[in-house]
Protein backbone atom coordinates (compact mmCIF):
# COMPACT_ATOMS: atom_id res chain seq x y z
CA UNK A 1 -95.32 -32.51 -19.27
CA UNK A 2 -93.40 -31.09 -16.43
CA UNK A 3 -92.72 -27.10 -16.41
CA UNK A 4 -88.61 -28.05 -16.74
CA UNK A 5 -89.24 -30.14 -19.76
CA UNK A 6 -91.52 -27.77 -21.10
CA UNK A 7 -89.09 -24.57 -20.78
CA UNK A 8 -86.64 -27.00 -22.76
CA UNK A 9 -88.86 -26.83 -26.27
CA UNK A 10 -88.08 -22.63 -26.11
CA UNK A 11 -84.91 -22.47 -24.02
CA UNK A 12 -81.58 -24.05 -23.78
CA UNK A 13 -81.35 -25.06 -19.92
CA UNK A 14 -78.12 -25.07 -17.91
CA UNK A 15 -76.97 -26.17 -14.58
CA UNK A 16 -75.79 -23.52 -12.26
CA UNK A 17 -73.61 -25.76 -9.96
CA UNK A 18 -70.43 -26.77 -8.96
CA UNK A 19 -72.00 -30.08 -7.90
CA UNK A 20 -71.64 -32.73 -10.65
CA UNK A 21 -73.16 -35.57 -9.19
CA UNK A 22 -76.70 -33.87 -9.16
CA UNK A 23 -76.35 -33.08 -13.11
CA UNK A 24 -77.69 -36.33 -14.45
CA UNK A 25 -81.19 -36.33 -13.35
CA UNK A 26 -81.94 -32.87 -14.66
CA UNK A 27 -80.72 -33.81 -18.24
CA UNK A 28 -79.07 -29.82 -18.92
CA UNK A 29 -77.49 -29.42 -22.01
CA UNK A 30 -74.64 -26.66 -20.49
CA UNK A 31 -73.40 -26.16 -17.10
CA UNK A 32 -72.01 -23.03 -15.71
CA UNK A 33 -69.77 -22.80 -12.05
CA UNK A 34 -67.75 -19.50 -10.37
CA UNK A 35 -65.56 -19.56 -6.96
CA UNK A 36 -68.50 -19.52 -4.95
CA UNK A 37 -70.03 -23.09 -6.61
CA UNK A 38 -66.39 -24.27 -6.40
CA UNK A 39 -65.69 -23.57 -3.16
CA UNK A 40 -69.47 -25.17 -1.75
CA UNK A 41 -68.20 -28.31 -3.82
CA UNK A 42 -65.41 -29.47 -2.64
CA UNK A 43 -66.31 -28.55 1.28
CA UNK A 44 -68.53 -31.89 0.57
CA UNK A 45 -66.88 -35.12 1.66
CA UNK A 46 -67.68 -37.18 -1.58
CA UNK A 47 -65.51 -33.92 -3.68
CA UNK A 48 -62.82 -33.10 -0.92
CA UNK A 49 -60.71 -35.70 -2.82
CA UNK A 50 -60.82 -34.05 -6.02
CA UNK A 51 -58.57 -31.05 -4.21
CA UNK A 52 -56.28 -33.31 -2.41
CA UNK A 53 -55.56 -35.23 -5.76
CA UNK A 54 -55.26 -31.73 -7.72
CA UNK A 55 -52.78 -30.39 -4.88
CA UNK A 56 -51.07 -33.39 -4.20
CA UNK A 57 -50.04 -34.03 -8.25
CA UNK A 58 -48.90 -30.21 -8.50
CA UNK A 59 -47.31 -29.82 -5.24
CA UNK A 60 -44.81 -26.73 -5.58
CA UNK A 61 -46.41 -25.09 -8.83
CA UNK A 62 -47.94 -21.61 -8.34
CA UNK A 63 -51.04 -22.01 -6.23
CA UNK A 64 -52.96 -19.57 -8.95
CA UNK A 65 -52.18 -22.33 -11.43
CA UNK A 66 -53.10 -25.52 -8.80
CA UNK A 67 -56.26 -23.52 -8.25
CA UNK A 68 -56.77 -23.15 -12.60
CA UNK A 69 -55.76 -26.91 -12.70
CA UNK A 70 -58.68 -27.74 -10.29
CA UNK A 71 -61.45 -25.50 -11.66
CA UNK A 72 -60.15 -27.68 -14.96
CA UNK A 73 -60.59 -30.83 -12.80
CA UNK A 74 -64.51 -29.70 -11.88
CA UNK A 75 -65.45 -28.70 -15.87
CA UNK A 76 -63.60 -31.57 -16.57
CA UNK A 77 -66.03 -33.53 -14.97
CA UNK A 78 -68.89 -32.01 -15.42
CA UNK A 79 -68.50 -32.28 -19.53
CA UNK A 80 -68.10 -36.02 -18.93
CA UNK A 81 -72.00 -35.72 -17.87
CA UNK A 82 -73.21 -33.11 -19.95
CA UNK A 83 -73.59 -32.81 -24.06
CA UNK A 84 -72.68 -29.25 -24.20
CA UNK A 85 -70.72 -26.05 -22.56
CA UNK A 86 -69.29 -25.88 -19.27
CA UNK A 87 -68.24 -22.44 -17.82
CA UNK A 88 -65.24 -21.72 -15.82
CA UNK A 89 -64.54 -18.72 -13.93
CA UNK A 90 -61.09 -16.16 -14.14
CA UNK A 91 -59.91 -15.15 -11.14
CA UNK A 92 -62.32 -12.13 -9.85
CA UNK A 93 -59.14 -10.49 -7.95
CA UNK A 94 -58.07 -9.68 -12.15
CA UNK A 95 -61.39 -7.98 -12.98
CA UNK A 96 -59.92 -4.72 -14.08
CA UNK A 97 -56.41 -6.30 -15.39
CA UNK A 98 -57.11 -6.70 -19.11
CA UNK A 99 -53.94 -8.24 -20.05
CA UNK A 100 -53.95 -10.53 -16.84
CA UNK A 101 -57.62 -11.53 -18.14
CA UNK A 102 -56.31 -12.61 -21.06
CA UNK A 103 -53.44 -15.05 -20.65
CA UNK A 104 -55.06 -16.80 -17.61
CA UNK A 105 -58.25 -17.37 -20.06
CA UNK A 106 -55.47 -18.73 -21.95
CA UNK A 107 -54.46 -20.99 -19.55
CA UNK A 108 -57.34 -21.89 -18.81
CA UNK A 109 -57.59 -23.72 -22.22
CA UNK A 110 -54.37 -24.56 -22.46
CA UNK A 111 -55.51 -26.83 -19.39
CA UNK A 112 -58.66 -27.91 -20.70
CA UNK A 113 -56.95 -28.95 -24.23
CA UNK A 114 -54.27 -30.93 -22.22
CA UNK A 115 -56.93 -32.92 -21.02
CA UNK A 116 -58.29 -33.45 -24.45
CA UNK A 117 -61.66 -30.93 -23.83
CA UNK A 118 -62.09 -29.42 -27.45
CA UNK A 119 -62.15 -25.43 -26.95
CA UNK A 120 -65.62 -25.10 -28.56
CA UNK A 121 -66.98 -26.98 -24.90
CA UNK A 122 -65.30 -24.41 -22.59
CA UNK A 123 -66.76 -20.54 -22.01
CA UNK A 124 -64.62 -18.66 -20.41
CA UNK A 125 -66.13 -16.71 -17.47
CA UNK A 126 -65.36 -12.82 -17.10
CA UNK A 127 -66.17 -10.31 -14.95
CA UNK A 128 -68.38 -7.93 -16.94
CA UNK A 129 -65.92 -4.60 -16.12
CA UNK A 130 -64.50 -2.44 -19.15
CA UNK A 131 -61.84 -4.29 -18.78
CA UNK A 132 -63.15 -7.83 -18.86
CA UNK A 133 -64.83 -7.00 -21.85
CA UNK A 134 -62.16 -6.12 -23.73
CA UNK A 135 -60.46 -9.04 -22.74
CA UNK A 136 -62.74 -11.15 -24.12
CA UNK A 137 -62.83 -8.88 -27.30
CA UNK A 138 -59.28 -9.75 -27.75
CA UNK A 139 -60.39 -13.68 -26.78
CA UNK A 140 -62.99 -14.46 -29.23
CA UNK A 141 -60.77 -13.10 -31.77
CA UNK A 142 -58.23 -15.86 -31.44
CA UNK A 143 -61.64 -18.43 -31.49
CA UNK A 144 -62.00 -18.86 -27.36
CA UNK A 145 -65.52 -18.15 -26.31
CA UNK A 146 -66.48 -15.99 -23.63
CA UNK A 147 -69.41 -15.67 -20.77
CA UNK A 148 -69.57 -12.38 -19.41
CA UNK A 149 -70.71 -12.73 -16.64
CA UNK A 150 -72.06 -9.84 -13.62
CA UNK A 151 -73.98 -7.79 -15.94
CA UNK A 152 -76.70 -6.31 -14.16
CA UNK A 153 -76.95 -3.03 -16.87
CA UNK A 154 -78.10 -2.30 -20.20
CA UNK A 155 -74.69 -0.64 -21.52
CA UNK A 156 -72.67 -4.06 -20.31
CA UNK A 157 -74.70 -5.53 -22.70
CA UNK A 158 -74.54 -2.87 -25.41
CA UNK A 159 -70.78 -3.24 -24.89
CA UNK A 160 -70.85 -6.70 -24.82
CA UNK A 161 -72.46 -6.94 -28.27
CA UNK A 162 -70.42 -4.75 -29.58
CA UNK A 163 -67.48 -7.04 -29.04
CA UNK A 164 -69.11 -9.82 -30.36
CA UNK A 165 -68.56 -12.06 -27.30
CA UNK A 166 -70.69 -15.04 -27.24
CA UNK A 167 -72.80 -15.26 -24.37
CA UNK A 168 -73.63 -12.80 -21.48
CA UNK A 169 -75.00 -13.62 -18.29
CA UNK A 170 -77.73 -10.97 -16.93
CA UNK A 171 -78.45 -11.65 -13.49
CA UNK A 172 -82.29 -11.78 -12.55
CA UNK A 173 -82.19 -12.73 -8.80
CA UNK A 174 -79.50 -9.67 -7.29
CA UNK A 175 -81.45 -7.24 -9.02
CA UNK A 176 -84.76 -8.41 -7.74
CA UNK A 177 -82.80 -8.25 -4.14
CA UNK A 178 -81.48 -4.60 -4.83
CA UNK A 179 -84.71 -3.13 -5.75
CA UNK A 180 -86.45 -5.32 -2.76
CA UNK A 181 -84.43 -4.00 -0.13
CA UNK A 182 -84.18 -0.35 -2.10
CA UNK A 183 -88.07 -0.26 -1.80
CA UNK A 184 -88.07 -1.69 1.94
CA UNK A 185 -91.39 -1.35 3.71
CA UNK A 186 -93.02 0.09 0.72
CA UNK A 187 -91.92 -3.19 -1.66
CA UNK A 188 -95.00 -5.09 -3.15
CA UNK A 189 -94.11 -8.79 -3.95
CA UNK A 190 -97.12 -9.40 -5.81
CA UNK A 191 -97.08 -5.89 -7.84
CA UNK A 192 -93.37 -6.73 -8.71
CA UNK A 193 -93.68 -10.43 -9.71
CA UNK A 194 -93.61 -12.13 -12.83
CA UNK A 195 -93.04 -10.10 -15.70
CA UNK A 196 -92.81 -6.69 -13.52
CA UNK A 197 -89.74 -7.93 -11.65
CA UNK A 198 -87.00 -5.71 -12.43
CA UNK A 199 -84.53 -8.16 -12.84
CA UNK A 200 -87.08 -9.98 -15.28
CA UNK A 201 -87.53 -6.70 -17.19
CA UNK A 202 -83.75 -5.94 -17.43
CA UNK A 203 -83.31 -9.16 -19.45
CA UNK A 204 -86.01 -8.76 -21.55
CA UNK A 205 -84.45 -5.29 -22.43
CA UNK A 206 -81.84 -6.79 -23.30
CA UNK A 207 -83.04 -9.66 -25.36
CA UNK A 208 -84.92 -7.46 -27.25
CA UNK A 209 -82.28 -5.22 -28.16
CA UNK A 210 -80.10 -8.14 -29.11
CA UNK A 211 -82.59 -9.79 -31.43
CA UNK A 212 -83.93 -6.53 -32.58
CA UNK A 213 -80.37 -5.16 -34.22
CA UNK A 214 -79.59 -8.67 -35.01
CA UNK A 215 -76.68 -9.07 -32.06
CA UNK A 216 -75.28 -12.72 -31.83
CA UNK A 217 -74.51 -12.76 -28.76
CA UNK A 218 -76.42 -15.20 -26.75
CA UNK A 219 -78.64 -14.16 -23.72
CA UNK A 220 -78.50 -16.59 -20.85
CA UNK A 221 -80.83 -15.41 -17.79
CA UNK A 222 -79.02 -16.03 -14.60
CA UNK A 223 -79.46 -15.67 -10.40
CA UNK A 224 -83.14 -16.39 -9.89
CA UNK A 225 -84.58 -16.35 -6.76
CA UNK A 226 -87.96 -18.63 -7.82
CA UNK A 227 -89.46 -20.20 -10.51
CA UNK A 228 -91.36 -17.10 -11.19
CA UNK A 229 -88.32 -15.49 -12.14
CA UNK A 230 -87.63 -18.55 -14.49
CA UNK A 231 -91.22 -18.96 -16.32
CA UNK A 232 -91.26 -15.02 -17.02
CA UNK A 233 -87.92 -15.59 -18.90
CA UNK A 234 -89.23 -18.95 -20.85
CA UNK A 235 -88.15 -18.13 -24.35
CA UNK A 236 -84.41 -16.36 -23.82
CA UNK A 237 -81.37 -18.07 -25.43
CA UNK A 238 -80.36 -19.82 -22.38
CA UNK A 239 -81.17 -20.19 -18.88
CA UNK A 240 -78.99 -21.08 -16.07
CA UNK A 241 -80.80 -22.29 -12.90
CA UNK A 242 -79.45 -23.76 -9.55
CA UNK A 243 -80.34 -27.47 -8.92
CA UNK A 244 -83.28 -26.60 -5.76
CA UNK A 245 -85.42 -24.65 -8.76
CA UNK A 246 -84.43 -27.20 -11.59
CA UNK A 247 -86.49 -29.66 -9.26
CA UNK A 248 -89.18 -26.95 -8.42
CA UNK A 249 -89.56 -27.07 -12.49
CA UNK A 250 -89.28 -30.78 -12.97
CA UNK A 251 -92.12 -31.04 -9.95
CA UNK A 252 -94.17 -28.60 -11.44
CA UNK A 253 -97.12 -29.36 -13.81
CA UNK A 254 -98.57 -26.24 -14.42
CA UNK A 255 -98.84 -24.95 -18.27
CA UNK A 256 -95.78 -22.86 -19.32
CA UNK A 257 -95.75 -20.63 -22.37
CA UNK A 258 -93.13 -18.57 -24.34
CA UNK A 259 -92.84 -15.05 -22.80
CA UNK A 260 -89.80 -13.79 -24.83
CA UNK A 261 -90.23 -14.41 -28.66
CA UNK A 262 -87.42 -13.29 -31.45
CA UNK A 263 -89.74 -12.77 -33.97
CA UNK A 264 -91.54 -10.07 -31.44
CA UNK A 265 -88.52 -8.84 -30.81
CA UNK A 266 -87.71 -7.64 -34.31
CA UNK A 267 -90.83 -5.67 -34.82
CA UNK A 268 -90.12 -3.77 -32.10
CA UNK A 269 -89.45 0.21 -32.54
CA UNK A 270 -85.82 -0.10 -30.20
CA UNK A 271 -83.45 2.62 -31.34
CA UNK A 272 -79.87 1.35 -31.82
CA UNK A 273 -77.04 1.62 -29.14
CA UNK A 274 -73.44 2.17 -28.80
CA UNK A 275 -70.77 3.17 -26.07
CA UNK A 276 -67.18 3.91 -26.37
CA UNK A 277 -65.67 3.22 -23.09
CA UNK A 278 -66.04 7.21 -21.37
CA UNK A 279 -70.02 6.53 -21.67
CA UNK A 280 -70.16 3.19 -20.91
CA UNK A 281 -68.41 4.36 -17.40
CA UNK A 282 -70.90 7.06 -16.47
CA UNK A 283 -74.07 4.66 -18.06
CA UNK A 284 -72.57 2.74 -15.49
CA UNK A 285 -72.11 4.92 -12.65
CA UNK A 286 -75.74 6.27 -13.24
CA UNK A 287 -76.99 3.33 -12.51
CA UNK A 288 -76.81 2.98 -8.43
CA UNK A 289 -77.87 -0.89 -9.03
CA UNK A 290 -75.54 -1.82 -11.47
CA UNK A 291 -72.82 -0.57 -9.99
CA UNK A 292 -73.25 -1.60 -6.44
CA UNK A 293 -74.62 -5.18 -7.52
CA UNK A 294 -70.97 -5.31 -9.69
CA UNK A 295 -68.43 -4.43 -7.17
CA UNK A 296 -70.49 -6.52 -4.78
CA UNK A 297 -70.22 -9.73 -6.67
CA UNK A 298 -66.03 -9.00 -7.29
CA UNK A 299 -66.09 -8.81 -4.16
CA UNK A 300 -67.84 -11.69 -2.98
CA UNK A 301 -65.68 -13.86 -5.87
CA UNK A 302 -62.73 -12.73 -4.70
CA UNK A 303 -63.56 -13.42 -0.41
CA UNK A 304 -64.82 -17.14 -2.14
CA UNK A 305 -61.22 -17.22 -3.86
CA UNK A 306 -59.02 -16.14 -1.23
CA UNK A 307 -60.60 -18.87 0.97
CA UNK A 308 -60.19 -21.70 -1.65
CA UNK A 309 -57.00 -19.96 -1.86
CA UNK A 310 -56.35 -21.07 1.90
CA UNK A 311 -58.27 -24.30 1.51
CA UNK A 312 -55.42 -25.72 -0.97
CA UNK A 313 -52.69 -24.70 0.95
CA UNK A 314 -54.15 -26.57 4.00
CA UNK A 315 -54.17 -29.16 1.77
């Protein structure tokens, strides 16, 4: 048995691409895709068609809502190809806008339902900001299911839970990259690999706090770096893992073996947590990491926006 189809007996694996075409061979049950995937896509000859058809039918509408419409288009696609959830981004540029959060998420399905995608199949991707959590507080409410997405701390997640959103999105790989260049000379790979890698042991934090104080929301490792980062996660709710290391796994042979177990979880002495939204802001600002690694990635969202942004009015 191949490490991919091993990690599939413990873990739910998802796609972390923009690129449909290369779904099928991997088999994922969910998919997940943000500006950046979006914008690689359709730069590639065999997708530029999908924005000139998306432009061309909605010539003169908003170009926020063309761009919705062919984000649509792309999980559209993709659910055609996979069984489960696909995951499509709000605009990063509305990261601290709660009320602007809300009603494009509710566009957002408003799209998907006019093309006959059933609500429960779309997670709508936020920005994991005070704001962008409430948003999705307010979301799940009215039955539309959230990622939350950029969490690279232990209160997002703690705040997270606390609204009940469905699944978060730690990211492995950036914090792996902060603490590597942090460390510079003095950084050793081996001493830091596996299950010492920091962004290995900040979702295992978090897993265990979720399963410990019975939290619902789902735990889906993101951003990894190399299959290391993957196999040291073998066991969390979800993983979602670019195509280049899906085919490291499916090449792989080597024995895999849980490394994060519920039942483990639950035995473990983890006090309880809570933040209103004046801690969760200085949690947050304590943490150099977590607060440079999230302004970083709006940032980076929002450059890969703005220049799909000029890609569709080229169009």
């Amino acid at each position: 048995m191949n490490q991919l189809d091993a990690l599939k007996q413990f873990t739910t694996v998802v796609a972390d691409t923009g690129d449909f075409r290369q779904l099928a061979q991997f088999k994922p049950q969910d998919a997940t895709t943000n500006p950046s995937l979006i914008l690689k896509a359709v730069q590639k000859p065999e997708y530029a068609p999908l924005l000139a058809d998306t432009v061309a039918a909605h010539r003169g509408k908003p170009l926020d809502e063309v761009v919705d419409r062919l984000l649509v288009r792309f999980g559209t696609e993709i659910l055609s190809i996979i069984p489960g959830r696909v995951s499509t981004e709000v605009d990063a540029r509305l990261s601290f806008d709660e009320d602007a959060t809300y009603t494009r998420a509710e566009r957002l399905i408003e799209l998907y339902q006019a093309a006959g995608v059933p609500t429960d199949r779309v997670l709508i991707k936020i920005a994991s900001t005070w704001e962008g959590i409430r948003a999705a507080e307010r979301l799940e409410k009215r039955g539309i299911h959230c990622n939350l997405t950029l969490l690279f701390s232990f209160c997002q997640a703690v705040v997270c839970g606390q609204a009940k959103v469905q699944l978060i999105s730690p990211f492995v790989g950036r914090i792996y990259d902060w603490y590597k260049k942090s460390a510079g000379a003095a950084w050793d790979e081996a001493a830091q690999a596996g299950a010492n890698d920091p962004g290995v042991r900040s979702v295992k934090r978090i897993y265990d706090h979720y399963k410990r104080h019975g939290i619902a929301t789902e735990v889906m490792g993101a951003s990894f770096r190399n299959v290391g980062q993957i196999t040291a996660l073998a066991g969390c709710d979800l993983l979602t893992i670019s195509p280049d290391l899906l085919a490291q796994l499916a090449a792989s042979e080597a024995p895999l073996q849980r490394a994060l177990d519920p039942a483990a979880a639950q035995k473990m002495d983890l006090p309880a947590a809570r933040y209103d939204e004046a801690g969760f802001r200085l949690a947050l600002n304590q943490d150099a990491m977590a607060t440079e690694k999230l302004a970083e990635g709006i940032r980076a969202f929002i450059a890969d926006a703005e220049k799909l942004d000029a890609l569709m009015l080229a169009a």
